[in-house]
C-alpha atoms as a PDB file:
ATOM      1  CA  UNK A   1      89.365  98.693  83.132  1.00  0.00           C
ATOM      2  CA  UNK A   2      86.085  96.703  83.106  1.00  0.00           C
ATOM      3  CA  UNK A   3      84.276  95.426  85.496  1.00  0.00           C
ATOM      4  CA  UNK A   4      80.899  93.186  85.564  1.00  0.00           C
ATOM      5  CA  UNK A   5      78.077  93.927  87.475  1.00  0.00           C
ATOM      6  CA  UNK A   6      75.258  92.253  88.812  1.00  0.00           C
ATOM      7  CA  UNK A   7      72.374  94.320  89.776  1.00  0.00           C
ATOM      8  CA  UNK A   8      71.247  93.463  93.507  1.00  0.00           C
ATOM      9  CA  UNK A   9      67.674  92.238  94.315  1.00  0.00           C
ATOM     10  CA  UNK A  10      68.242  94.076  97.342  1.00  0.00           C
ATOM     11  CA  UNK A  11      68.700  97.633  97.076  1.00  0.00           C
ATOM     12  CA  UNK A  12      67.052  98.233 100.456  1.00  0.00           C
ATOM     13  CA  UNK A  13      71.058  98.550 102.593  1.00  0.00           C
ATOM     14  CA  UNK A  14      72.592 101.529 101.676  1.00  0.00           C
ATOM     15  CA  UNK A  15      75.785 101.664 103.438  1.00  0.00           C
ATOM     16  CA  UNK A  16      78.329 100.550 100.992  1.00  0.00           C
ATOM     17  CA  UNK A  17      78.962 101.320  97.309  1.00  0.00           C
ATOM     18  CA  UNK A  18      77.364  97.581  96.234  1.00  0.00           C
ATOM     19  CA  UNK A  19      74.162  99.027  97.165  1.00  0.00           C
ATOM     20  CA  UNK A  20      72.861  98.642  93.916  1.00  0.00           C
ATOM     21  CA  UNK A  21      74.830  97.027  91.603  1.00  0.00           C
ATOM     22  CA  UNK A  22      77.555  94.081  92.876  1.00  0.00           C
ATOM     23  CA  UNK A  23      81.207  94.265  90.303  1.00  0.00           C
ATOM     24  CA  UNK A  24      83.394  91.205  89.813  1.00  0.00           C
ATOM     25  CA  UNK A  25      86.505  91.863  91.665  1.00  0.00           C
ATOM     26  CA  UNK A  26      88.339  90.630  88.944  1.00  0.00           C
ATOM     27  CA  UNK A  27      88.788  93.453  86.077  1.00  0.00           C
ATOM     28  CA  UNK A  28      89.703  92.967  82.174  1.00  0.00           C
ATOM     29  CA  UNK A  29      90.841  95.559  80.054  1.00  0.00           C
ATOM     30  CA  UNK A  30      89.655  97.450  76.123  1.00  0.00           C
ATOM     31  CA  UNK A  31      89.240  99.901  74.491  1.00  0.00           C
ATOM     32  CA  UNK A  32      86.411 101.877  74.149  1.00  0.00           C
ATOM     33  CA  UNK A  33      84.577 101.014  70.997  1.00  0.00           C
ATOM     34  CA  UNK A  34      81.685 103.634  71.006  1.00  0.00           C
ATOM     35  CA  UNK A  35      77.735 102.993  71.949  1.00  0.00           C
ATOM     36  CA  UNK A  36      78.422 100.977  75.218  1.00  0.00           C
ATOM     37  CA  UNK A  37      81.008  98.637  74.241  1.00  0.00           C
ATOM     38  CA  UNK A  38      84.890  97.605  74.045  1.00  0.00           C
ATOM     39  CA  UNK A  39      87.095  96.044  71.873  1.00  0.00           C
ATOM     40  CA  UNK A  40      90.758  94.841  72.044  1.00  0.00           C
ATOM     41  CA  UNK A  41      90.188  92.523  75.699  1.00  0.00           C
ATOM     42  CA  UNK A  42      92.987  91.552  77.558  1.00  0.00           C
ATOM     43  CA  UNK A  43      93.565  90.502  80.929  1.00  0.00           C
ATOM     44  CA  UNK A  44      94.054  87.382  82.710  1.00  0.00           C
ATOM     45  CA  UNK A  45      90.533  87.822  84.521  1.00  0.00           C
ATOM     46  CA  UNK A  46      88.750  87.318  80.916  1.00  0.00           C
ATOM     47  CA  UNK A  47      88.549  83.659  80.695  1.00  0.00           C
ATOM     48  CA  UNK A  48      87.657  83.202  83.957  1.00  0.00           C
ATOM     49  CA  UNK A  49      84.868  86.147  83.862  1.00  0.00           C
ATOM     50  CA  UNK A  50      83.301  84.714  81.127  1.00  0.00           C
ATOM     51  CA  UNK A  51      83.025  80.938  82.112  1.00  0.00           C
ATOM     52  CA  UNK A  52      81.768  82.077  84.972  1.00  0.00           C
ATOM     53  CA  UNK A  53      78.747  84.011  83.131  1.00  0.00           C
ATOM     54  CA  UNK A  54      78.083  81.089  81.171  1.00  0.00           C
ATOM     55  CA  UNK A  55      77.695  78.610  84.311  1.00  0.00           C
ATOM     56  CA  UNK A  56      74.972  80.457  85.720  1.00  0.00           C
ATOM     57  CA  UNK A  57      73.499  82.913  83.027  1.00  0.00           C
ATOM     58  CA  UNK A  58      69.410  82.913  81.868  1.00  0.00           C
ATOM     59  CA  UNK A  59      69.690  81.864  78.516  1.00  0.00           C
ATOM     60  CA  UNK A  60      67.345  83.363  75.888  1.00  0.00           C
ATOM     61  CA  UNK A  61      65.301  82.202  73.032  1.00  0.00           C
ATOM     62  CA  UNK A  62      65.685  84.861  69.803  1.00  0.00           C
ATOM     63  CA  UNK A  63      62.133  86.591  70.236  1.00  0.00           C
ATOM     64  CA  UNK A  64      59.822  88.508  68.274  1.00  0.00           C
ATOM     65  CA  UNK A  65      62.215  91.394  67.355  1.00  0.00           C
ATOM     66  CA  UNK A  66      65.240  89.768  66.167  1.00  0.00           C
ATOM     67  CA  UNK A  67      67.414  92.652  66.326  1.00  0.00           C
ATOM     68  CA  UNK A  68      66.731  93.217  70.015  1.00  0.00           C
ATOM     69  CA  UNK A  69      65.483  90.001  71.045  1.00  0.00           C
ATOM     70  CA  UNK A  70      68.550  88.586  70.044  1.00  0.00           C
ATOM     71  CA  UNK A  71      69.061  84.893  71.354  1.00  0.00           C
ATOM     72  CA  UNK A  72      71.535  84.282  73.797  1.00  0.00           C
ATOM     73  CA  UNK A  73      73.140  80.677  74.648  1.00  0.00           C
ATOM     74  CA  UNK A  74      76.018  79.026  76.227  1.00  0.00           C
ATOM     75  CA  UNK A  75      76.985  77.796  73.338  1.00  0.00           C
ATOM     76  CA  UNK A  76      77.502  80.952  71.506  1.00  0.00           C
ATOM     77  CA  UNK A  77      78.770  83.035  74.543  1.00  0.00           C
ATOM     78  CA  UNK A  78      81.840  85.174  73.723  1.00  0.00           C
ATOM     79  CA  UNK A  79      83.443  88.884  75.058  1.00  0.00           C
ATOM     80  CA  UNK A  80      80.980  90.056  71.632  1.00  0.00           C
ATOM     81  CA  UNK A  81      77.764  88.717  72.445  1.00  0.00           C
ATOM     82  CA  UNK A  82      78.246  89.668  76.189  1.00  0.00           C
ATOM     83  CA  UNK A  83      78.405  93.077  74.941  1.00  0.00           C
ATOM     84  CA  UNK A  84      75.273  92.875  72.719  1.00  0.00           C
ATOM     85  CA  UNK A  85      73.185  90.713  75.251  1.00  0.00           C
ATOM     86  CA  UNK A  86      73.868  93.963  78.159  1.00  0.00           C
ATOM     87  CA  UNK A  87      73.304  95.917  75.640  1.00  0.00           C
ATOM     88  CA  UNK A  88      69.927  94.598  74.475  1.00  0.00           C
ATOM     89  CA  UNK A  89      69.174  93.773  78.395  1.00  0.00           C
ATOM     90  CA  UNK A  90      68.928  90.635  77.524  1.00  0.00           C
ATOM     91  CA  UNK A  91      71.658  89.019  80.153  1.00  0.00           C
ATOM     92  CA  UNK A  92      70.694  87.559  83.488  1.00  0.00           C
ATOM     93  CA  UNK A  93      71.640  85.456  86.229  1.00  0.00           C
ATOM     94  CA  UNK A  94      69.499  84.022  89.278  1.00  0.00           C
ATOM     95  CA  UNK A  95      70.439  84.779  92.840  1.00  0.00           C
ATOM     96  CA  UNK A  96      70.036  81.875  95.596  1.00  0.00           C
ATOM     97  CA  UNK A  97      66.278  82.372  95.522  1.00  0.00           C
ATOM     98  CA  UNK A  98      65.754  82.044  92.114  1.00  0.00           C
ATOM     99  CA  UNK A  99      65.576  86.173  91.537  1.00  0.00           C
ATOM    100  CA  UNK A 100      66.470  86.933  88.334  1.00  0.00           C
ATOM    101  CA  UNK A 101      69.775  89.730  88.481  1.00  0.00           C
ATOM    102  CA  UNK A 102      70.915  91.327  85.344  1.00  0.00           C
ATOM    103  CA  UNK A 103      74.412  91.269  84.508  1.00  0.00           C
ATOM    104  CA  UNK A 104      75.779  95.044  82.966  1.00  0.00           C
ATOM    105  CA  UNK A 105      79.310  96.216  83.145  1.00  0.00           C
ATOM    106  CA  UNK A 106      81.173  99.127  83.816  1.00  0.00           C
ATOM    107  CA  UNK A 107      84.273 100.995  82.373  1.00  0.00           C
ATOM    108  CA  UNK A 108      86.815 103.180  84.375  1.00  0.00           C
ATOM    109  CA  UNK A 109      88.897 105.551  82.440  1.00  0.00           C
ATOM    110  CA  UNK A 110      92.522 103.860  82.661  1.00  0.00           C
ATOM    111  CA  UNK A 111      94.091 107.016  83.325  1.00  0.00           C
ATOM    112  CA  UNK A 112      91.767 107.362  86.295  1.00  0.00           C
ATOM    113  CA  UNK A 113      92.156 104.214  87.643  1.00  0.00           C
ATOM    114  CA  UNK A 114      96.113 104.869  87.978  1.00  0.00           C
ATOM    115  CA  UNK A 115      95.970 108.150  88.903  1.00  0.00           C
ATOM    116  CA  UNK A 116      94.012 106.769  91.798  1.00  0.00           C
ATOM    117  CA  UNK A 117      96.329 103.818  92.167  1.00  0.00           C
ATOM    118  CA  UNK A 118      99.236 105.826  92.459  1.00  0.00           C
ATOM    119  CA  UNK A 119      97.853 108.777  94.664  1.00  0.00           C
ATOM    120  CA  UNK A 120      94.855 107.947  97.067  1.00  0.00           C
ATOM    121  CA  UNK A 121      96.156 106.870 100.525  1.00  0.00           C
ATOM    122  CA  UNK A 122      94.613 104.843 103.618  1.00  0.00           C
ATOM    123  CA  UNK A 123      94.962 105.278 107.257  1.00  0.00           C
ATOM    124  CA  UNK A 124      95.982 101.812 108.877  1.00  0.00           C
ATOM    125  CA  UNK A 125      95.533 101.307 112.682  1.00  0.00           C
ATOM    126  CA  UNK A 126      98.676 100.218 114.321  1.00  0.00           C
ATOM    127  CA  UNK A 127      98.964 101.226 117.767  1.00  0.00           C
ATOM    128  CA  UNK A 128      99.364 104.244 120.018  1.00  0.00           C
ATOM    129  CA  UNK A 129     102.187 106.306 118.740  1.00  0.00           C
ATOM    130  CA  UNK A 130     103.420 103.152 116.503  1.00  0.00           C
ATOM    131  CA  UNK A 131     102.250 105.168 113.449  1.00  0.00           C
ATOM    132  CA  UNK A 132     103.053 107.866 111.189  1.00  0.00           C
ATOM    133  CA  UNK A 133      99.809 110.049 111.811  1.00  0.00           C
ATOM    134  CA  UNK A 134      96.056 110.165 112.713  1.00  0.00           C
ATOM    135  CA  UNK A 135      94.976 110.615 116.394  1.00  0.00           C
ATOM    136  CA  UNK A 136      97.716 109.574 118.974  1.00  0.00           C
ATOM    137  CA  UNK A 137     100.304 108.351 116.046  1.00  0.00           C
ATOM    138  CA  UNK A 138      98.312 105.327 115.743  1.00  0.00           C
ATOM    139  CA  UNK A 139      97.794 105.126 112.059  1.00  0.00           C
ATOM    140  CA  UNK A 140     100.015 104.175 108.934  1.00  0.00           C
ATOM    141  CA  UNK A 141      99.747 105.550 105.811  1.00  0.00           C
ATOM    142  CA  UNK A 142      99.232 102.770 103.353  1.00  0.00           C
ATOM    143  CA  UNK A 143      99.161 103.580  99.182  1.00  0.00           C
ATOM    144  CA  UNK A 144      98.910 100.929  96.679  1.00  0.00           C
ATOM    145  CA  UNK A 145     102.719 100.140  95.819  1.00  0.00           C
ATOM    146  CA  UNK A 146     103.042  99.449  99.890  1.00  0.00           C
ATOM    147  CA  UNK A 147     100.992  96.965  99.675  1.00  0.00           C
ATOM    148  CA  UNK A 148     102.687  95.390  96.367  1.00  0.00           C
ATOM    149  CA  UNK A 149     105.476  95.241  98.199  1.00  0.00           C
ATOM    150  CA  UNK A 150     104.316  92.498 100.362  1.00  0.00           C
ATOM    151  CA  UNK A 151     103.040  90.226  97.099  1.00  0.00           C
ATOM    152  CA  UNK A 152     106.176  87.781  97.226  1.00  0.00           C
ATOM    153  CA  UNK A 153     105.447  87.091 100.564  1.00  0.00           C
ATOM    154  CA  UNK A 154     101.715  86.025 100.053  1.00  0.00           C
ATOM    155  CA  UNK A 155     102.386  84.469  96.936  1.00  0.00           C
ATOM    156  CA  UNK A 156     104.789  82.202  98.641  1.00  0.00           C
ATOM    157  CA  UNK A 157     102.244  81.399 101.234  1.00  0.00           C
ATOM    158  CA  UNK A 158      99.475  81.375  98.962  1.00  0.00           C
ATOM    159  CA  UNK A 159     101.706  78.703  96.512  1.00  0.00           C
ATOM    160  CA  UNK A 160     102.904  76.729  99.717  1.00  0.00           C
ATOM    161  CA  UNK A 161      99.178  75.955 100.490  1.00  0.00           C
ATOM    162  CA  UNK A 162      98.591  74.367  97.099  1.00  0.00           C
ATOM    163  CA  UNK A 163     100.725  71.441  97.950  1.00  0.00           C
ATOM    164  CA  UNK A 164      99.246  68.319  98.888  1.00  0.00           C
ATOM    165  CA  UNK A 165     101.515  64.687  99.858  1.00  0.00           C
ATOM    166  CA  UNK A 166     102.297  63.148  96.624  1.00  0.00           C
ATOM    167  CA  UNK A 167     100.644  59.657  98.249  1.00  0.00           C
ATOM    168  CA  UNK A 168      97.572  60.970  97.181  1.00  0.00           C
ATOM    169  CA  UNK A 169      97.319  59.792  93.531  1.00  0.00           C
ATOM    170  CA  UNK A 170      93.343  60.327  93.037  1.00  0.00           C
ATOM    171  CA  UNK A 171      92.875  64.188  91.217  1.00  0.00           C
ATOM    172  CA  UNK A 172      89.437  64.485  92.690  1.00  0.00           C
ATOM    173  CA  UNK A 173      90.697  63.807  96.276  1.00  0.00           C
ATOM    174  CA  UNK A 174      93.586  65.958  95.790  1.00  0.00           C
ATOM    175  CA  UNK A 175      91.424  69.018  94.614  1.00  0.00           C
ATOM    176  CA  UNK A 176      88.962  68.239  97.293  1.00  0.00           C
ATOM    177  CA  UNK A 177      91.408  68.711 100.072  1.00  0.00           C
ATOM    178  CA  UNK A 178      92.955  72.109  98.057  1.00  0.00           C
ATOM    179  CA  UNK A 179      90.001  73.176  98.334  1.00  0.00           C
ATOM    180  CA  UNK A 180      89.646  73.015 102.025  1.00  0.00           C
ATOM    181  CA  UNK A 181      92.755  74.687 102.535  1.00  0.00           C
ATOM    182  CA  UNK A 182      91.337  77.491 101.454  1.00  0.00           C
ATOM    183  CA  UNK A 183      87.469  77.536 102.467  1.00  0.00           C
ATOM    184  CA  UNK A 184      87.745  80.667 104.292  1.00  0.00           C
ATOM    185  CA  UNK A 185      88.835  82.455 101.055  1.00  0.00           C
ATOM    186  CA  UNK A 186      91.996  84.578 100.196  1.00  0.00           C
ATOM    187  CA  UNK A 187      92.899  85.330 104.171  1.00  0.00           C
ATOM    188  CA  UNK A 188      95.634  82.570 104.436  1.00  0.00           C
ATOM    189  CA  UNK A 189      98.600  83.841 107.104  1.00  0.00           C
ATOM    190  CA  UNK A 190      96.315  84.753 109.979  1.00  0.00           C
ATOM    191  CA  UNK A 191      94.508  88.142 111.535  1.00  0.00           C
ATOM    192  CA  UNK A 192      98.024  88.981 112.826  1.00  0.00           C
ATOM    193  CA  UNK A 193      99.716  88.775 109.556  1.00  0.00           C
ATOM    194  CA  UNK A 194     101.435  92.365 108.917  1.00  0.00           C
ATOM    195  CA  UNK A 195     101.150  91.504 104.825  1.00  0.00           C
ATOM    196  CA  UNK A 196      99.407  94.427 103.462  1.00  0.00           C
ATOM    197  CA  UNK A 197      97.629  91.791 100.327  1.00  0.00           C
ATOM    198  CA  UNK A 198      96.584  89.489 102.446  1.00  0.00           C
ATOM    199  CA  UNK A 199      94.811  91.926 104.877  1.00  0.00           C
ATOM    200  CA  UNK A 200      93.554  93.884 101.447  1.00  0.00           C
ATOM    201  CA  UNK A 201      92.214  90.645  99.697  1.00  0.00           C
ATOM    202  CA  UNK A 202      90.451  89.034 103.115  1.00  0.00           C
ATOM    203  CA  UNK A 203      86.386  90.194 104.459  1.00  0.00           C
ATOM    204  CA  UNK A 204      83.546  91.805 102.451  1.00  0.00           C
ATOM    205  CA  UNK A 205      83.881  89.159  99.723  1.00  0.00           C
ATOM    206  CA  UNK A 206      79.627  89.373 100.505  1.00  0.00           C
ATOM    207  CA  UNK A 207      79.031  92.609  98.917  1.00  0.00           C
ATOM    208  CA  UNK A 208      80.817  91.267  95.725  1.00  0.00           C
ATOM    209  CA  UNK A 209      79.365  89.384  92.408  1.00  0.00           C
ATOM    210  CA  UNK A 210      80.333  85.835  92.388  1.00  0.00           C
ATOM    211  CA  UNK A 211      80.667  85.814  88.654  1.00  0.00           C
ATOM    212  CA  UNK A 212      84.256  85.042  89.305  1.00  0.00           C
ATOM    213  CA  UNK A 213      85.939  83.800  92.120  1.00  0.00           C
ATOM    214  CA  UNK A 214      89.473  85.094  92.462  1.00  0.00           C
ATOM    215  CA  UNK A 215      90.350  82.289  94.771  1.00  0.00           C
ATOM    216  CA  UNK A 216      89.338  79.962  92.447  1.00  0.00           C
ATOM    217  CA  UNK A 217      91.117  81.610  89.738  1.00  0.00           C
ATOM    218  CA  UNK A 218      94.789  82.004  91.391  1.00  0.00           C
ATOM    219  CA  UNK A 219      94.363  78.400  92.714  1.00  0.00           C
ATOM    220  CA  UNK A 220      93.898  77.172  88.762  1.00  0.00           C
ATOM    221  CA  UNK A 221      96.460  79.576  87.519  1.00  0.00           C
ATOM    222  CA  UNK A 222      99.127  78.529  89.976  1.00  0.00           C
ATOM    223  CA  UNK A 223      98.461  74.839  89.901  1.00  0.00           C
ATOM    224  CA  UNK A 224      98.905  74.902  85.961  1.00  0.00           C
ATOM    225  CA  UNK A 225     102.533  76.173  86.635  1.00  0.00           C
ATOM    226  CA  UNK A 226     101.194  79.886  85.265  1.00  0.00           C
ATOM    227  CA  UNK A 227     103.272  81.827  88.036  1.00  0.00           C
ATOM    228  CA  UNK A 228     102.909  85.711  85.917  1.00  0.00           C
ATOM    229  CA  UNK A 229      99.861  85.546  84.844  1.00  0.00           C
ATOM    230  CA  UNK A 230      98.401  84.520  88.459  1.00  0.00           C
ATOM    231  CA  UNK A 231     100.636  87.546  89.885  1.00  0.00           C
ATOM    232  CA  UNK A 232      99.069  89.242  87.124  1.00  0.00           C
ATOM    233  CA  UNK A 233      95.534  88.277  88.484  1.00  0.00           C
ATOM    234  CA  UNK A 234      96.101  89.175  91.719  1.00  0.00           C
ATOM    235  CA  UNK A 235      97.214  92.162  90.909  1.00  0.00           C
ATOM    236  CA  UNK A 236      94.068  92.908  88.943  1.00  0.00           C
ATOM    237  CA  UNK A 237      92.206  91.945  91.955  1.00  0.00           C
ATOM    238  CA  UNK A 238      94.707  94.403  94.628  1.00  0.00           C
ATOM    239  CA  UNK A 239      93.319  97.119  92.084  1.00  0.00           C
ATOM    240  CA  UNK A 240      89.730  96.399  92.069  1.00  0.00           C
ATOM    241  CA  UNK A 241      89.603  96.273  96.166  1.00  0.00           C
ATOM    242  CA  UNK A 242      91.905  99.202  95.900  1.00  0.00           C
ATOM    243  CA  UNK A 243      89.819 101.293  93.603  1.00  0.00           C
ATOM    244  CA  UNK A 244      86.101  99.924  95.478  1.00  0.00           C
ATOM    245  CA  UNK A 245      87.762 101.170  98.574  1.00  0.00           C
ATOM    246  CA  UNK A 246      88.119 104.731  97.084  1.00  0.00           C
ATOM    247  CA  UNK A 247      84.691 104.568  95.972  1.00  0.00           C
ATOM    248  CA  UNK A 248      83.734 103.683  99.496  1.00  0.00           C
ATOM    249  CA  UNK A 249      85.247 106.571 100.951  1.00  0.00           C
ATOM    250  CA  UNK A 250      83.872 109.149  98.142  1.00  0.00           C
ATOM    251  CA  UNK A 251      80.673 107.679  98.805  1.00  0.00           C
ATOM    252  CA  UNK A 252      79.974 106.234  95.056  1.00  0.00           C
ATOM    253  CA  UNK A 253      78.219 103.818  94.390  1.00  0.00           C
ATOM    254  CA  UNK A 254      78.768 100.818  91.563  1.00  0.00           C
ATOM    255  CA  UNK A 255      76.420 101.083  88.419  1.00  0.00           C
ATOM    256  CA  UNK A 256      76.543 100.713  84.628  1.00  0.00           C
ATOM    257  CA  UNK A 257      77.929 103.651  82.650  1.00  0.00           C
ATOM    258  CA  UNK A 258      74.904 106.004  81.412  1.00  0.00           C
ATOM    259  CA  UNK A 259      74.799 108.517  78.450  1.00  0.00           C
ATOM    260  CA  UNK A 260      75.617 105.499  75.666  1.00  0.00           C
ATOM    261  CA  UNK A 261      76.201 106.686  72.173  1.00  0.00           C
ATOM    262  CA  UNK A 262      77.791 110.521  73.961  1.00  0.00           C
ATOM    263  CA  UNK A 263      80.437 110.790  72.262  1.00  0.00           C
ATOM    264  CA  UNK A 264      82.018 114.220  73.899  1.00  0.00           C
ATOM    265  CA  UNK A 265      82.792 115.577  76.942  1.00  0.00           C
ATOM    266  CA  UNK A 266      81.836 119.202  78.303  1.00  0.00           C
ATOM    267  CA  UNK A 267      84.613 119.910  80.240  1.00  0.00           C
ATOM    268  CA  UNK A 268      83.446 123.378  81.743  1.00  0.00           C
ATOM    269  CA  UNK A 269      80.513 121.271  83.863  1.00  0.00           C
ATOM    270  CA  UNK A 270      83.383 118.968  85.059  1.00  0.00           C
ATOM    271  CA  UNK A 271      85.742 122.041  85.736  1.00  0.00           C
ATOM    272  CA  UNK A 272      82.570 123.527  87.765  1.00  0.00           C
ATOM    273  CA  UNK A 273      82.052 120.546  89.970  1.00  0.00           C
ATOM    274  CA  UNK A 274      85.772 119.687  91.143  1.00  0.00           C
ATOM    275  CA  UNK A 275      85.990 123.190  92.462  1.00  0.00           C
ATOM    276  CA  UNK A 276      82.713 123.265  94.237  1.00  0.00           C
ATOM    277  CA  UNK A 277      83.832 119.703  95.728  1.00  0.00           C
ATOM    278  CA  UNK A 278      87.473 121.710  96.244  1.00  0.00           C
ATOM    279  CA  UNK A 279      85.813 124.672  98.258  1.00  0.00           C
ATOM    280  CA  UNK A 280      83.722 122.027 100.275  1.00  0.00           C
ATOM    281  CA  UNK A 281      86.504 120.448 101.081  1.00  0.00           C
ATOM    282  CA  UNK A 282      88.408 123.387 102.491  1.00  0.00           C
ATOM    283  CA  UNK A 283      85.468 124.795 104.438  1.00  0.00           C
ATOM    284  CA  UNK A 284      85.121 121.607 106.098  1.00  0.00           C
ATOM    285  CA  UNK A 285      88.567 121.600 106.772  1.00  0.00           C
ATOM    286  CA  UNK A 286      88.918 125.066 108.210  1.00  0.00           C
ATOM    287  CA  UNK A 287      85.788 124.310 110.435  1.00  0.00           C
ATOM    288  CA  UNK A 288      87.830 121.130 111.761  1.00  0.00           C
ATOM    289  CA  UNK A 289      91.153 123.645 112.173  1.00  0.00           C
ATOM    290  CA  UNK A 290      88.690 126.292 113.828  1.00  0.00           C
ATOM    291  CA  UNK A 291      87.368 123.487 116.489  1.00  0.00           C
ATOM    292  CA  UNK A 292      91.171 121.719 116.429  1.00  0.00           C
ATOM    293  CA  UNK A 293      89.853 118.385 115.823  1.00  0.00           C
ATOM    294  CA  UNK A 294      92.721 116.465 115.801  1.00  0.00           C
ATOM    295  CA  UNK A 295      91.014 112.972 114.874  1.00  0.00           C
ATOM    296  CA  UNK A 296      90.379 114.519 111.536  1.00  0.00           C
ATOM    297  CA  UNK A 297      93.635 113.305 109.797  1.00  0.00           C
ATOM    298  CA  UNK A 298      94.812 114.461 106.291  1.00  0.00           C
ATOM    299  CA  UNK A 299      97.795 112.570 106.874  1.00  0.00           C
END
C-alpha cells in the first residue's frame, strides 16, 4: 500500500500520528521497485491521487543540475515523475497561507497491512452492560470485517443521496446541489446511526492531506454508474482509517520511509525489539492484574 504525504508546517501539536507528516486517506498499490520507488500501480485511488497533485503542486523549472534539478510540470505529471520529483525533493504544494509543504510518500508492507486488517481490534462504547467487555460491559469489540459488514447499508444511503429531481436539467445546478448534500463530508445517516463505515469514515478529516478527497471521489465514481470500483474506493479508504487508527494507538507517527537504496533486512534487531515490546507489555499487564484494574481491557 502507498500512501502520500504532505509534510505539516506545523509540527508544534503532538498528539496524533499526523504530527508531522499528513497521508492521503486514499491508498494505491506496487510493487517495490528498489531506491525509494514502485512500479506496477493499481488502485482505484490513483487517478484521483494524482489529479489532485497536479491541481495544487509547485511546479519547477529544470535547474542548474539537470539530473537533480529535474523540471517538474503539470503537463508532464505521471505515477513516474511523482516518484522522481519526491525523490529529488523537488515536489511541493502550498498550504492556505501560502507555506510551501512537500509532498513524499510512504509504503506499508502488504502483508502487514492485512495482518493488521484482519487481527487488531477496537473497543466501541455502547452502554452499561450492552457490550461484550471493557469496564461495566459497556464496550464492543469491533475488527475490520465488522465493519464491512455494514458497507451495503451505507452505500445505499450514500447512492440514495446522489439523486437529485430530474426537473433540474442544468449539470452545474445539479452538481451544485450534490454537493450540498454532502458538505459535512462522508457522515451521511446521523450520530445515532449504528453503521460501523459511516461512524469509521466521519471526524478528523483535519489531520488528513487534502490531496484527495474521498468524498469527492465516491461521489464521481458512483455518479458515472462505476458501482465496484467506488466499493473498491471505499474500501481503500475503511483501510487507511483502519490502519491510521492502529498507528494512533501504537503511538506512530506518519513519515516517509528512510534507509533508501537498503536492500536487506537484519532480522535479529527486529527479533530483539518485538520481545522487549512483548516483555513490556506483560509487565504492564501484571502490574494492572497486581492493582486489579479492571478498566484496563484486553478484550
Amino acid at each position: 500500500m502507498v500512501f502520500a504525504l504532505e509534510k505539516n508546517t506545523d509540527q508544534t501539536e503532538r498528539c496524533y500520528s499526523t504530527a508531522f507528516w499528513s497521508p492521503a486517506m486514499l491508498p494505491f498499490y506496487a510493487k517495490y521497485a528498489d531506491y525509494g520507488g514502485g512500479c506496477d500501480e493499481t488502485g482505484p485511488a490513483l487517478p484521483f491521487l494524482l489529479s489532485g497533485i497536479k491541481e495544487v503542486m509547485i511546479e519547477q523549472e529544470l535547474g542548474k543540475n539537470e539530473y537533480h534539478d529535474i523540471a517538474v510540470k503539470r503537463a508532464d505529471f505521471d505515477i513516474e515523475l511523482f516518484y522522481e520529483a519526491v525523490h529529488e525533493n523537488r515536489l511541493f504544494s502550498k498550504d492556505y497561507q501560502g507555506r510551501e509543504m512537500m509532498i513524499d510518500f510512504v509504503m506499508v508492507r502488504k502483508d502487514i497491512a492485512d495482518d493488521i486488517l484482519e487481527n487488531f481490534q477496537r473497543e466501541e462504547y455502547v452502554g452499561r452492560d450492552e457490550g461484550d467487555c471493557g469496564w461495566n460491559n459497556a464496550y464492543k469489540k469491533v475488527t475490520f470485517a465488522k465493519i464491512l459488514e455494514d458497507l451495503p447499508e451505507y452505500i445505499a444511503e450514500f447512492t440514495k443521496g446522489l439523486k437529485v429531481s430530474d426537473n433540474i436539467e442544468d449539470e452545474d445546478l445539479r452538481q451544485a446541489l450534490t454537493s450540498i448534500k454532502y458538505m459535512r463530508g462522508m457522515k451521511i445517516m446521523g450520530h445515532k446511526s449504528t453503521n460501523l463505515v459511516n461512524r469509521w469514515v466521519s471526524g478528523d478529516d483535519f489531520r488528513y492531506s487534502s490531496l484527495v478527497r474521498p468524498q469527492e471521489a465516491l461521489i464521481e465514481l458512483f455518479t458515472a454508474g462505476k458501482i465496484e470500483e467506488a466499493k473498491e474506493l471505499l474500501i481503500d479508504h475503511l483501510k487507511a482509517r483502519y490502519i491510521d487508527c492502529f498507528m494512533e494507538v501504537t503511538r506512530k507517527n506518519w513519515g516517509p520511509g528512510g534507509h533508501e537504496g537498503s536492500q536487506a533486512n537484519e532480522h535479529h534487531g527486529y527479533r530483539v525489539l518485538a520481545e522487549a515490546t512483548l516483555r513490556a507489555l506483560d509487565r504492564e499487564s501484571a502490574e494492572n492484574d497486581e492493582y486489579n484494574d479492571e478498566e484496563m481491557s484486553e478484550f
